[in-house]
C-alpha atoms as a PDB file:
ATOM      1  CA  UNK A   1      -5.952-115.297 101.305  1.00  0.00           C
ATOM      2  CA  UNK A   2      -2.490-114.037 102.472  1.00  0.00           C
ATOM      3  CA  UNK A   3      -0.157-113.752  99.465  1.00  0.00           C
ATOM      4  CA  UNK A   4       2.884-115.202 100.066  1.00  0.00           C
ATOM      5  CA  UNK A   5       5.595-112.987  98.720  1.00  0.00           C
ATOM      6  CA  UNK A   6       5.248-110.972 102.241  1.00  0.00           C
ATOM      7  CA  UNK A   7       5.373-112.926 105.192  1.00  0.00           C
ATOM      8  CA  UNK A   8       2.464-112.284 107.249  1.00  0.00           C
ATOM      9  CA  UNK A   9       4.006-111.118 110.557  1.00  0.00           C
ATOM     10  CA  UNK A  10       5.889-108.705 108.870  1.00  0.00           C
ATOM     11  CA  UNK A  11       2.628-107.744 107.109  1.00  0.00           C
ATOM     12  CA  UNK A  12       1.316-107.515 110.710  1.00  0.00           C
ATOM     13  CA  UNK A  13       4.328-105.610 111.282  1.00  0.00           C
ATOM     14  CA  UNK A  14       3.697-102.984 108.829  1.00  0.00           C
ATOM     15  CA  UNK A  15       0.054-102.610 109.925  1.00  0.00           C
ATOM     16  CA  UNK A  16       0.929-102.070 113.828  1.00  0.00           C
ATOM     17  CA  UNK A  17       2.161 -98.418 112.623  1.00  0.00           C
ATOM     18  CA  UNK A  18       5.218 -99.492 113.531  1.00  0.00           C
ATOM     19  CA  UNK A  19       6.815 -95.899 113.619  1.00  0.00           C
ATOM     20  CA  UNK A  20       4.133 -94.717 116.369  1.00  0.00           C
ATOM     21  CA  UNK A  21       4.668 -98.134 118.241  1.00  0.00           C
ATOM     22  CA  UNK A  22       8.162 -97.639 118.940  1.00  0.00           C
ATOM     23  CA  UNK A  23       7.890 -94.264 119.810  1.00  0.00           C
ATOM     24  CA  UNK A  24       5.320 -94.703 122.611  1.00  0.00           C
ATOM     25  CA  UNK A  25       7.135 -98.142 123.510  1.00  0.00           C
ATOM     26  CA  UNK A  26      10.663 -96.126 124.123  1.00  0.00           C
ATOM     27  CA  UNK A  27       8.569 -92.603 125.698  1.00  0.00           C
ATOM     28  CA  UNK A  28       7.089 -95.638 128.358  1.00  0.00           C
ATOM     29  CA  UNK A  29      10.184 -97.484 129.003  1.00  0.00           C
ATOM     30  CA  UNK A  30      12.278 -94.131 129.558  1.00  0.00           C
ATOM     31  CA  UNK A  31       9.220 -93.004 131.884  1.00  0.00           C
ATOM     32  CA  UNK A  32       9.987 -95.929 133.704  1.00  0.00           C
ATOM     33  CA  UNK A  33      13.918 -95.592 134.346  1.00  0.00           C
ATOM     34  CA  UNK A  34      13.384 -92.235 135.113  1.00  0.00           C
ATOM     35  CA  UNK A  35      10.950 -92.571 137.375  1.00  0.00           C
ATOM     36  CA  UNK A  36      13.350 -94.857 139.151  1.00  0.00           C
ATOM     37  CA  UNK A  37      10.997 -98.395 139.003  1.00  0.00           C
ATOM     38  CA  UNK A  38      12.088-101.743 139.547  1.00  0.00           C
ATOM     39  CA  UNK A  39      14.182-103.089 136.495  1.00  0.00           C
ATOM     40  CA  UNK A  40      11.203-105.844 136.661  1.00  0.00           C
ATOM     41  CA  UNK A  41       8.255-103.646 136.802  1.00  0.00           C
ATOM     42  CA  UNK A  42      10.074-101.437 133.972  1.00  0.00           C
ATOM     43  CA  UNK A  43      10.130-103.846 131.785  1.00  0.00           C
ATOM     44  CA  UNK A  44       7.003-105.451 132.575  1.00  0.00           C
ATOM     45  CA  UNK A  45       5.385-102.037 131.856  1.00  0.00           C
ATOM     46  CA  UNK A  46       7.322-101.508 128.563  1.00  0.00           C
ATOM     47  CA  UNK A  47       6.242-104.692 127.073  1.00  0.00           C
ATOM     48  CA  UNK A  48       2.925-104.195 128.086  1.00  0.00           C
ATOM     49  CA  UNK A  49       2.472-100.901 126.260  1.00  0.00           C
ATOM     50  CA  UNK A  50       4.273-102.178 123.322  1.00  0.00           C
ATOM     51  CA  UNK A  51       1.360-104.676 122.978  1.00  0.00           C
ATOM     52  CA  UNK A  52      -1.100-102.136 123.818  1.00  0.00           C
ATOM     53  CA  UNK A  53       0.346-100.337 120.877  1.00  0.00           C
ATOM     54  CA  UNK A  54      -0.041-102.996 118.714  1.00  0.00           C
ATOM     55  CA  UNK A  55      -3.374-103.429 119.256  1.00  0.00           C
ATOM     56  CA  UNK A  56      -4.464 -99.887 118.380  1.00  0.00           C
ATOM     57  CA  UNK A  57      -2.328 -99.744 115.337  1.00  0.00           C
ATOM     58  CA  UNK A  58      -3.499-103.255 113.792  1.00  0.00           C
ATOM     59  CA  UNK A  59      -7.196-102.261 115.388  1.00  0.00           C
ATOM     60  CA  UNK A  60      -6.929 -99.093 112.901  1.00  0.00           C
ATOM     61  CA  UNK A  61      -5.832-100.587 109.903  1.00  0.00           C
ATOM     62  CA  UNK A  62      -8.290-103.571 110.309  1.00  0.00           C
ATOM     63  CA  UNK A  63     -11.213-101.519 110.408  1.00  0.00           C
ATOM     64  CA  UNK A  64      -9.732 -98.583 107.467  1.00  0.00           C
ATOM     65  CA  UNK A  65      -9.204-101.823 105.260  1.00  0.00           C
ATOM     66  CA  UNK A  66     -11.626-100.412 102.873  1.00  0.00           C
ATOM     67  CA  UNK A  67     -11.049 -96.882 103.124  1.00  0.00           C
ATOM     68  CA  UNK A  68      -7.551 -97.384 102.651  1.00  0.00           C
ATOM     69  CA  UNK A  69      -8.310 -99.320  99.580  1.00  0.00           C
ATOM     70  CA  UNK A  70     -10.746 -96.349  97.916  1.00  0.00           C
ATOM     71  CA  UNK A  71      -7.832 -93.860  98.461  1.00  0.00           C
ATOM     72  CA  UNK A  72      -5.410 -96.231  97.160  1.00  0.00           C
ATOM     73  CA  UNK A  73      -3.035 -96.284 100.308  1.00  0.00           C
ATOM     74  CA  UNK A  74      -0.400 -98.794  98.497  1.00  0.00           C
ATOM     75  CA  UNK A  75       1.873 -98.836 101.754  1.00  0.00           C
ATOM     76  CA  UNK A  76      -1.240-100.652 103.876  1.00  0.00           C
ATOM     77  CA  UNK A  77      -0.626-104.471 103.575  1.00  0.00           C
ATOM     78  CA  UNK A  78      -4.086-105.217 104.667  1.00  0.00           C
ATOM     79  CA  UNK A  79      -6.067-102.738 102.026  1.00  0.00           C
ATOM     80  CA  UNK A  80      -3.588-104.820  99.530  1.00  0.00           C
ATOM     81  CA  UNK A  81      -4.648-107.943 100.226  1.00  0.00           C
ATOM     82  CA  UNK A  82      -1.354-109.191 101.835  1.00  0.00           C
ATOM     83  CA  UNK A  83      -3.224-110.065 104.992  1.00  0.00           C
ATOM     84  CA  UNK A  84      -6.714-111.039 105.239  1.00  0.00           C
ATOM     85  CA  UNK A  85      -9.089-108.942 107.885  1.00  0.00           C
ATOM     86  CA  UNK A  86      -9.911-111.640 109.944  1.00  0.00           C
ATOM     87  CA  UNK A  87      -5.667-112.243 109.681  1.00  0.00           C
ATOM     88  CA  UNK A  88      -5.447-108.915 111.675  1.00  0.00           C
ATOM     89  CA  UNK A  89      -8.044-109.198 113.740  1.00  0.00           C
ATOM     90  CA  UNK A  90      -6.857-112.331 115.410  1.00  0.00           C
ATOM     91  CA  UNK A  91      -3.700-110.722 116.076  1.00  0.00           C
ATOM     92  CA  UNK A  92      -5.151-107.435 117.369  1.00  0.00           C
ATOM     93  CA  UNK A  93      -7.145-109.068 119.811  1.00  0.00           C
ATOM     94  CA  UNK A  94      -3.859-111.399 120.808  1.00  0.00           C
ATOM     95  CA  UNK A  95      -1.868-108.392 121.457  1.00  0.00           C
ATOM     96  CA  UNK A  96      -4.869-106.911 123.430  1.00  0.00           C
ATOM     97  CA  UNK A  97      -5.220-109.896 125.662  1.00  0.00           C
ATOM     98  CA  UNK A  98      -1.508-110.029 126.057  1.00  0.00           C
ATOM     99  CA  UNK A  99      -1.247-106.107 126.863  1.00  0.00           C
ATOM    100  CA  UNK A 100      -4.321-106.416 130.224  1.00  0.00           C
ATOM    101  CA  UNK A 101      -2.318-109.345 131.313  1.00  0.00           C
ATOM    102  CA  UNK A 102       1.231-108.063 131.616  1.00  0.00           C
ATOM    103  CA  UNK A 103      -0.666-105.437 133.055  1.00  0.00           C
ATOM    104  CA  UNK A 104      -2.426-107.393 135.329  1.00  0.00           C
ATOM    105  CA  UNK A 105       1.324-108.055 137.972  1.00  0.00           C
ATOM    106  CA  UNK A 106       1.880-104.435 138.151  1.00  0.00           C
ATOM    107  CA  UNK A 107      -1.239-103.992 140.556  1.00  0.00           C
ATOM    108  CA  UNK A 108      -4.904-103.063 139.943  1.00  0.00           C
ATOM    109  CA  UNK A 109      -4.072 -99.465 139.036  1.00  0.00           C
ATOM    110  CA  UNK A 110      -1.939 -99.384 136.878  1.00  0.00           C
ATOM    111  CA  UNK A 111      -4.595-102.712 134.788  1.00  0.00           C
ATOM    112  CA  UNK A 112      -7.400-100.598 134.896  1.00  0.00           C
ATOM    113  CA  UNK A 113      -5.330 -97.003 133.960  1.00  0.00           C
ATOM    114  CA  UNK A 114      -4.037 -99.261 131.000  1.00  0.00           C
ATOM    115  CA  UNK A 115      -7.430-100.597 129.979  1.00  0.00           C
ATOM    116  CA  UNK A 116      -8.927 -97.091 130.248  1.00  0.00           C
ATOM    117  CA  UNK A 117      -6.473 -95.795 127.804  1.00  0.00           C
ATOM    118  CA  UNK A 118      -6.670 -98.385 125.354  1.00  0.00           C
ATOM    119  CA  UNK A 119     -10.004 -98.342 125.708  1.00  0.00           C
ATOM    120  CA  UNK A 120     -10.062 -94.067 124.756  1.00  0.00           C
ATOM    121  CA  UNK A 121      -7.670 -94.923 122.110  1.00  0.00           C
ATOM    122  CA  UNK A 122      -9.685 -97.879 120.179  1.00  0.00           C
ATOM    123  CA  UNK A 123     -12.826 -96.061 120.730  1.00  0.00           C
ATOM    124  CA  UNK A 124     -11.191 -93.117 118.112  1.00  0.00           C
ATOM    125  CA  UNK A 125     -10.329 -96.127 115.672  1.00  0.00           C
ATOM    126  CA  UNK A 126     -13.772 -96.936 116.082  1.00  0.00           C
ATOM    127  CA  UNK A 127     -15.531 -93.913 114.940  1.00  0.00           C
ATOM    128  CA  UNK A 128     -15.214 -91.094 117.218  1.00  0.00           C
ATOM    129  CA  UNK A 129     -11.763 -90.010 114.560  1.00  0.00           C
ATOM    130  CA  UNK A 130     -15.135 -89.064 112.361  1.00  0.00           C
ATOM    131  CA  UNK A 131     -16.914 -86.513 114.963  1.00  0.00           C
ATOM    132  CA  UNK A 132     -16.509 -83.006 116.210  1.00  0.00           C
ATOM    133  CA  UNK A 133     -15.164 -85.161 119.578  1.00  0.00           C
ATOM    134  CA  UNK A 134     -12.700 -86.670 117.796  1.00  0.00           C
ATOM    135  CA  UNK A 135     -10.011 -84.763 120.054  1.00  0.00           C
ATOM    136  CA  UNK A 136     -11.174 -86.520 123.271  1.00  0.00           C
ATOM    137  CA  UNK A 137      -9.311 -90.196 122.669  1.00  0.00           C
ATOM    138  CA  UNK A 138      -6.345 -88.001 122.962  1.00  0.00           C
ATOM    139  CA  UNK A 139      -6.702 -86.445 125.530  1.00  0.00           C
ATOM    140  CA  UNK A 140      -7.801 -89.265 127.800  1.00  0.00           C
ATOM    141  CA  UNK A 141      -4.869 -91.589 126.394  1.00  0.00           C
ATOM    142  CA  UNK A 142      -2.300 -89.419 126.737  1.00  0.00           C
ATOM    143  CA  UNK A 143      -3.229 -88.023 129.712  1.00  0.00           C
ATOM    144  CA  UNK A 144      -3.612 -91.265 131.631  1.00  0.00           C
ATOM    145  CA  UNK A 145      -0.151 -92.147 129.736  1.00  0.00           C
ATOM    146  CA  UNK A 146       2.579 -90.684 131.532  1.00  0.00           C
ATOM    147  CA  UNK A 147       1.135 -91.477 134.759  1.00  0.00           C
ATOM    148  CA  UNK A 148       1.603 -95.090 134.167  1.00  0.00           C
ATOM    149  CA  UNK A 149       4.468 -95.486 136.009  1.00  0.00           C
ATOM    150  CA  UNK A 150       3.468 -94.065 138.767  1.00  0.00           C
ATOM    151  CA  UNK A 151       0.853 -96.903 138.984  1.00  0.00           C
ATOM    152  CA  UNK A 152       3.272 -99.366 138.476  1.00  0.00           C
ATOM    153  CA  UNK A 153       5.283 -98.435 141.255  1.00  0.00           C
ATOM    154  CA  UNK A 154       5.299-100.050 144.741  1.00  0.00           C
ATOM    155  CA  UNK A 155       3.151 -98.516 146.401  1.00  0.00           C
ATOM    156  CA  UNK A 156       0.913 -97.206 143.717  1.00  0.00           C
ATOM    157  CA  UNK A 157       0.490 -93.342 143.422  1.00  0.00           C
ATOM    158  CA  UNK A 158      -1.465 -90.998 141.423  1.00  0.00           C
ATOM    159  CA  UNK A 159       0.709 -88.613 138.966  1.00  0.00           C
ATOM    160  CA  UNK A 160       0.931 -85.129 139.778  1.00  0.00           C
ATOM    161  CA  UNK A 161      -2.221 -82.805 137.987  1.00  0.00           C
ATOM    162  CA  UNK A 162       0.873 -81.305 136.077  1.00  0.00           C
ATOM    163  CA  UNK A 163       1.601 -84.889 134.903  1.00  0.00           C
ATOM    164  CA  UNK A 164      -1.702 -85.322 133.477  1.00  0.00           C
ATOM    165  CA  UNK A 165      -1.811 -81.752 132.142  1.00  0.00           C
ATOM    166  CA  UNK A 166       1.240 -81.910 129.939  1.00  0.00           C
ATOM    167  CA  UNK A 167      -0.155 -85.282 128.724  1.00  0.00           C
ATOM    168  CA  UNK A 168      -3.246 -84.305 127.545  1.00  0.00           C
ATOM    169  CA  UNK A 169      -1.712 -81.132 125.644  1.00  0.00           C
ATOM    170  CA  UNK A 170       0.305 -83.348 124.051  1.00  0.00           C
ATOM    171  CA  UNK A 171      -2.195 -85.718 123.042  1.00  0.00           C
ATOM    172  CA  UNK A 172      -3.959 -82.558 121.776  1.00  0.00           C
ATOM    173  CA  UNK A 173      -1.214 -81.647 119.569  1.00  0.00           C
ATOM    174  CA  UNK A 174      -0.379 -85.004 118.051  1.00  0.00           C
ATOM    175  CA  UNK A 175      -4.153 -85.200 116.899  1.00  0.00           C
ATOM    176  CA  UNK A 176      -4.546 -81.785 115.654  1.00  0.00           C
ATOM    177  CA  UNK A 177      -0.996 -82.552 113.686  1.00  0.00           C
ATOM    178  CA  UNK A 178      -1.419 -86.126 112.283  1.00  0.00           C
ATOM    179  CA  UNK A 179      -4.290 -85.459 110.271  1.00  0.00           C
ATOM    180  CA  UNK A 180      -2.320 -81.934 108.271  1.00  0.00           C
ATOM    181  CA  UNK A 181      -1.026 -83.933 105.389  1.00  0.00           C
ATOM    182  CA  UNK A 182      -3.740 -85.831 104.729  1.00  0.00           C
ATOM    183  CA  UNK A 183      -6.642 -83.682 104.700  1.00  0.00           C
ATOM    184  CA  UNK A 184      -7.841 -84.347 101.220  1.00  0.00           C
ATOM    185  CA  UNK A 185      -7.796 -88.052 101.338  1.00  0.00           C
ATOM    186  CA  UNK A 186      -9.716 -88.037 104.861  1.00  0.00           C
ATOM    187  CA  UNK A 187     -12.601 -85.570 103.428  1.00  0.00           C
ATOM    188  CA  UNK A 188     -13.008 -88.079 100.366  1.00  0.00           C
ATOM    189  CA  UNK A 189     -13.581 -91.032 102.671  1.00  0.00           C
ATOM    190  CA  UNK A 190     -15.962 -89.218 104.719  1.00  0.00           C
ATOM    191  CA  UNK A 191     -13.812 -88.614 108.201  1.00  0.00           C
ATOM    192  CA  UNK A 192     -14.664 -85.430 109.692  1.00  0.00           C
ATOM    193  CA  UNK A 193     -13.179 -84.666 112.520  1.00  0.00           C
ATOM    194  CA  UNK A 194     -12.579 -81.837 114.933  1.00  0.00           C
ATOM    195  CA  UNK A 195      -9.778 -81.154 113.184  1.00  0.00           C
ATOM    196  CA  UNK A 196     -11.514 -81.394 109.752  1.00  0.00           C
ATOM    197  CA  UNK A 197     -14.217 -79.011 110.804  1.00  0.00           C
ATOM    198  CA  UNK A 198     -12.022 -76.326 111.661  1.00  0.00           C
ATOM    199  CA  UNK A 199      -9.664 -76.083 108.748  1.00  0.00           C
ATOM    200  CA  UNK A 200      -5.737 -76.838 108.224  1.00  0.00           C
ATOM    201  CA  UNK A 201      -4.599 -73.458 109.756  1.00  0.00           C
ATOM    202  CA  UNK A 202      -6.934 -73.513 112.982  1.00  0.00           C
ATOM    203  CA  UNK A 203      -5.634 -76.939 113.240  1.00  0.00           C
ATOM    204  CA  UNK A 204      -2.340 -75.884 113.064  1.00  0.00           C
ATOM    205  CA  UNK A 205      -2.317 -72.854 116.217  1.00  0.00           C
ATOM    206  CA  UNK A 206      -4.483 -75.049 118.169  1.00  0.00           C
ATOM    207  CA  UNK A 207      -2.019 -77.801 118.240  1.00  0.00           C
ATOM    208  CA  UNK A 208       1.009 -74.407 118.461  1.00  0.00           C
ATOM    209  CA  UNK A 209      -1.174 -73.873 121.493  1.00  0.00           C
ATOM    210  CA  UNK A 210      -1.463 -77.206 122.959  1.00  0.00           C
ATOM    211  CA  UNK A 211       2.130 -77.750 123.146  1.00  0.00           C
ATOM    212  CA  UNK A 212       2.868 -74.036 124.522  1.00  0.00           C
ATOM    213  CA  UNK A 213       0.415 -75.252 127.230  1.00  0.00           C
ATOM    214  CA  UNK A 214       2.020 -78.231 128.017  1.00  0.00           C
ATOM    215  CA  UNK A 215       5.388 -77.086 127.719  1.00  0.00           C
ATOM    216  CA  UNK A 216       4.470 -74.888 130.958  1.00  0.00           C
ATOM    217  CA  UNK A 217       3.291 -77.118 132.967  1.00  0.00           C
ATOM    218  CA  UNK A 218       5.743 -79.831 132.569  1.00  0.00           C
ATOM    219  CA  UNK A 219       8.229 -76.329 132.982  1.00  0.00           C
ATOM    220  CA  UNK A 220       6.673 -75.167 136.524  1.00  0.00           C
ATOM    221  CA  UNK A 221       4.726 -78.323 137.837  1.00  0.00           C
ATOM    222  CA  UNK A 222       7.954 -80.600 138.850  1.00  0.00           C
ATOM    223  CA  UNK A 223       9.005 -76.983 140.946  1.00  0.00           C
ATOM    224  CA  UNK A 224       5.446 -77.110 142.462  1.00  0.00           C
ATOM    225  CA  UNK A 225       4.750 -73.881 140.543  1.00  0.00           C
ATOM    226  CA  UNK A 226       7.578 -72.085 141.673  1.00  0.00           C
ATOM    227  CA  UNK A 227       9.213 -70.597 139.032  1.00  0.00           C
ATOM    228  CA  UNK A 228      12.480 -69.914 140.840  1.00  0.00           C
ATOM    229  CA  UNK A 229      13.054 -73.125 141.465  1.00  0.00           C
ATOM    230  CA  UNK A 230      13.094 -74.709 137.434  1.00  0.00           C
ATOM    231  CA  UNK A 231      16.238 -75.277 136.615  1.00  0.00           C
ATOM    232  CA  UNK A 232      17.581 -73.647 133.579  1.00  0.00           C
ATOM    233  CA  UNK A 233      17.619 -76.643 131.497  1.00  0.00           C
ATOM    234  CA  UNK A 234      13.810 -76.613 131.706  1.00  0.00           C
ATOM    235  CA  UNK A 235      13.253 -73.036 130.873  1.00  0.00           C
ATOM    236  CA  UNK A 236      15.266 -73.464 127.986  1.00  0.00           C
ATOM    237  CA  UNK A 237      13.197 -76.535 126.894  1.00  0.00           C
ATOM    238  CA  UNK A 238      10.343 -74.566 127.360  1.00  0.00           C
ATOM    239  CA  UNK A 239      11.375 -71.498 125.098  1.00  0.00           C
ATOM    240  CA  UNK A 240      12.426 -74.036 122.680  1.00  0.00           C
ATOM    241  CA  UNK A 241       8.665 -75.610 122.252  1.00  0.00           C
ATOM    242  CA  UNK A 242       7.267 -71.421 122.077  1.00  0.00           C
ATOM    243  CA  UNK A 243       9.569 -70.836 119.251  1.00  0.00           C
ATOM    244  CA  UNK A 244       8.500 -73.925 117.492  1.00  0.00           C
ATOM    245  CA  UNK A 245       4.732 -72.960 118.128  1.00  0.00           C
ATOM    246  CA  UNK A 246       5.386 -69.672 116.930  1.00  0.00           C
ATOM    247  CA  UNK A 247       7.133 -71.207 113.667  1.00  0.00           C
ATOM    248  CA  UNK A 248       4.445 -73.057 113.495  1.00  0.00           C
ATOM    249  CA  UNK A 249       1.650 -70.600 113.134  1.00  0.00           C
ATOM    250  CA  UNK A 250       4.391 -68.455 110.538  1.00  0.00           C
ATOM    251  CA  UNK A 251       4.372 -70.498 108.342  1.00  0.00           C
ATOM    252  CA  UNK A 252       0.840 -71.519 107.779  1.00  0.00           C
ATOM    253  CA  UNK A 253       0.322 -69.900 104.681  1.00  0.00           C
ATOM    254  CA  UNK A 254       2.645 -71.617 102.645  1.00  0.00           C
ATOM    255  CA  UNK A 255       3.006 -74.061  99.788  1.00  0.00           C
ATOM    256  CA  UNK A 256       3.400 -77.523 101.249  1.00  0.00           C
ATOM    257  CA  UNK A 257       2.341 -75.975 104.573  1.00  0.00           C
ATOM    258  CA  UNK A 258       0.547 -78.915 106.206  1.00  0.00           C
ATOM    259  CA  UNK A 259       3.707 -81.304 106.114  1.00  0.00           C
ATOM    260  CA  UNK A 260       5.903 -78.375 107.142  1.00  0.00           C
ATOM    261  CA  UNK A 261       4.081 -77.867 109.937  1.00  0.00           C
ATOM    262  CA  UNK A 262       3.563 -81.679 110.700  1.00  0.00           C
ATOM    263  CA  UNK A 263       7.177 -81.733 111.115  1.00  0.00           C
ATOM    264  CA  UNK A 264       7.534 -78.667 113.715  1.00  0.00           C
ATOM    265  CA  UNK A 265       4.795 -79.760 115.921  1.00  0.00           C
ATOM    266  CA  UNK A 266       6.424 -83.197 116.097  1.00  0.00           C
ATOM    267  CA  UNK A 267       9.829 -81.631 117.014  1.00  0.00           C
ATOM    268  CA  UNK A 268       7.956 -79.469 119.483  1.00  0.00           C
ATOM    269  CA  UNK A 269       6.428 -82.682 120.877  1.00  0.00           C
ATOM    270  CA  UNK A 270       9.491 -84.827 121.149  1.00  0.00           C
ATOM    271  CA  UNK A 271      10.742 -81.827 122.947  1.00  0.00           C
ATOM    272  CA  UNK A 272       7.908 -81.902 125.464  1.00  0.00           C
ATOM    273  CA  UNK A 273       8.289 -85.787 125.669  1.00  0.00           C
ATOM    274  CA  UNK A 274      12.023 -85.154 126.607  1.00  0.00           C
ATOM    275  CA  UNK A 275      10.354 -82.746 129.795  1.00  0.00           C
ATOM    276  CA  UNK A 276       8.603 -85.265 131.212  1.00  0.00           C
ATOM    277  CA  UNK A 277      11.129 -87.543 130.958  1.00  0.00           C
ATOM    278  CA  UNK A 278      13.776 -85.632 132.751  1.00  0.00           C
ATOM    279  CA  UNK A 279      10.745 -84.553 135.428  1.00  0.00           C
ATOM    280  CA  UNK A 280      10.247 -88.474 135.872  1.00  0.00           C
ATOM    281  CA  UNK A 281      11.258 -88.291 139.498  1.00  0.00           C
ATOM    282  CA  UNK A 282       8.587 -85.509 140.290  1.00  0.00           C
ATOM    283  CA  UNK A 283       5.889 -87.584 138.708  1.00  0.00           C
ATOM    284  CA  UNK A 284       3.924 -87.890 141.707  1.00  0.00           C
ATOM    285  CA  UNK A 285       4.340 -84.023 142.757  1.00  0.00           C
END
């Protein structure tokens, strides 16, 4: 039963991941402008990733309702008992549906690029978050990611291998991050992960790494690998994300270390987000 001193779509709201959501939502919709699309397809695209999103983030809750509970995650409305399972459920498989079809007008492509992802990204709600491949829903969502508006456009094209490069990293750094601060509550519930397996500090210089790595290519793959030709603004994104990686491996040692680091990875990230969105118009290089 849904209590009723919280409505339930804000419950549903809260159990999206709402933070995450946006995020993505914004990264795809300024993909979109800067890749020059249609206002139409644009927006078509944005609200079809912002359901996407949805779907993962209720998908995850709904099926860590009773982990969440045995770690006593207060801030997850479905673990509470605000929202019933099946509650959630419906609604993650509503925004599913509604994410394929405003898919579906932006060509063939770009619907089965979309499903793919969301597809690699339910599949680590599902288990794979709990095995030594738990990396590998990253990498294959966020590398099929910025490409997406490529594959909306008219005609459809295939991103650049930088494009899908820099993706992946990132998608290798935002999974080797997330999971920092809450290492001891996933090792009581039984998730072992990559990142698990190899320990906070590991965890922490592979994701250093991962961004470093996709820092240069989104640096030298819009200038078709030319370094002469990046403009300075690049470079100096790029030495930006190495002293952040650096930072990050500094500090590893230290009290609190895990949200500390957390925090410079994401910064890193956001930076590397900002590359590919000023690279837009080179997607398809």
């Amino acid at each position: 039963m849904e209590r009723a001193s919280e409505s339930v779509l804000g419950a549903l709201w809260k159990s999206s991941h709402p933070g995450p959501t946006l995020v993505v939502t914004a990264l795809a919709g300024l993909l979109a402008v800067s890749a020059e699309l249609e206002l139409w397809r644009g927006a078509v695209l944005t609200a079809a990733v912002f359901a996407g999103q949805l779907s993962v983030g209720l998908s995850n809750d709904a099926l860590d309702a009773e982990r969440d509970r045995a770690v006593g995650r207060t801030d997850k409305p479905i673990a509470r008992g605000v929202i019933s399972v099946r509650t959630a459920w419906a609604a993650t498989w509503t925004c599913l549906a509604l994410a394929l079809l405003l898919s579906a007008p932006l060509g063939v492509g770009l619907l089965l690029a979309h499903a793919v992802a969301l597809a690699s990204a339910w599949s680590y709600n599902a288990g794979l978050k709990a095995t030594p491949l738990s990396v590998l829903p990253y990498m294959v969502t966020f590398g099929i990611f910025p490409s997406l508006p490529a594959l909306a456009a008219e005609p459809a094209q295939f991103a650049g291998a930088w494009v899908w490069c820099t993706g992946a990293a990132l998608g290798v750094a935002l999974h080797f991050t997330n999971v920092l601060p809450d290492l001891d509550d996933d090792a009581r519930t039984g998730i072992r992960g990559l990142p698990h397996r190899l320990g906070g500090q590991i965890s922490a210089v592979s994701a250093s790494a991962a961004v470093v790595v996709g820092a240069a290519a989104a640096t030298l793959g819009p200038a078709q690998w030319n370094a002469a030709e990046v403009p300075v603004v690049s470079w100096a994104l790029c030495v930006g994300v190495i002293v952040l990686a650096v930072v990050t491996v500094a500090v590893g040692r230290g009290v609190r270390a895990g949200r500390l680091q957390f925090r410079l990875v994401m910064l890193a990230a956001l930076i590397l987000a900002v590359q590919l969105i000023l690279s837009g118009g080179s997607l398809t290089a």
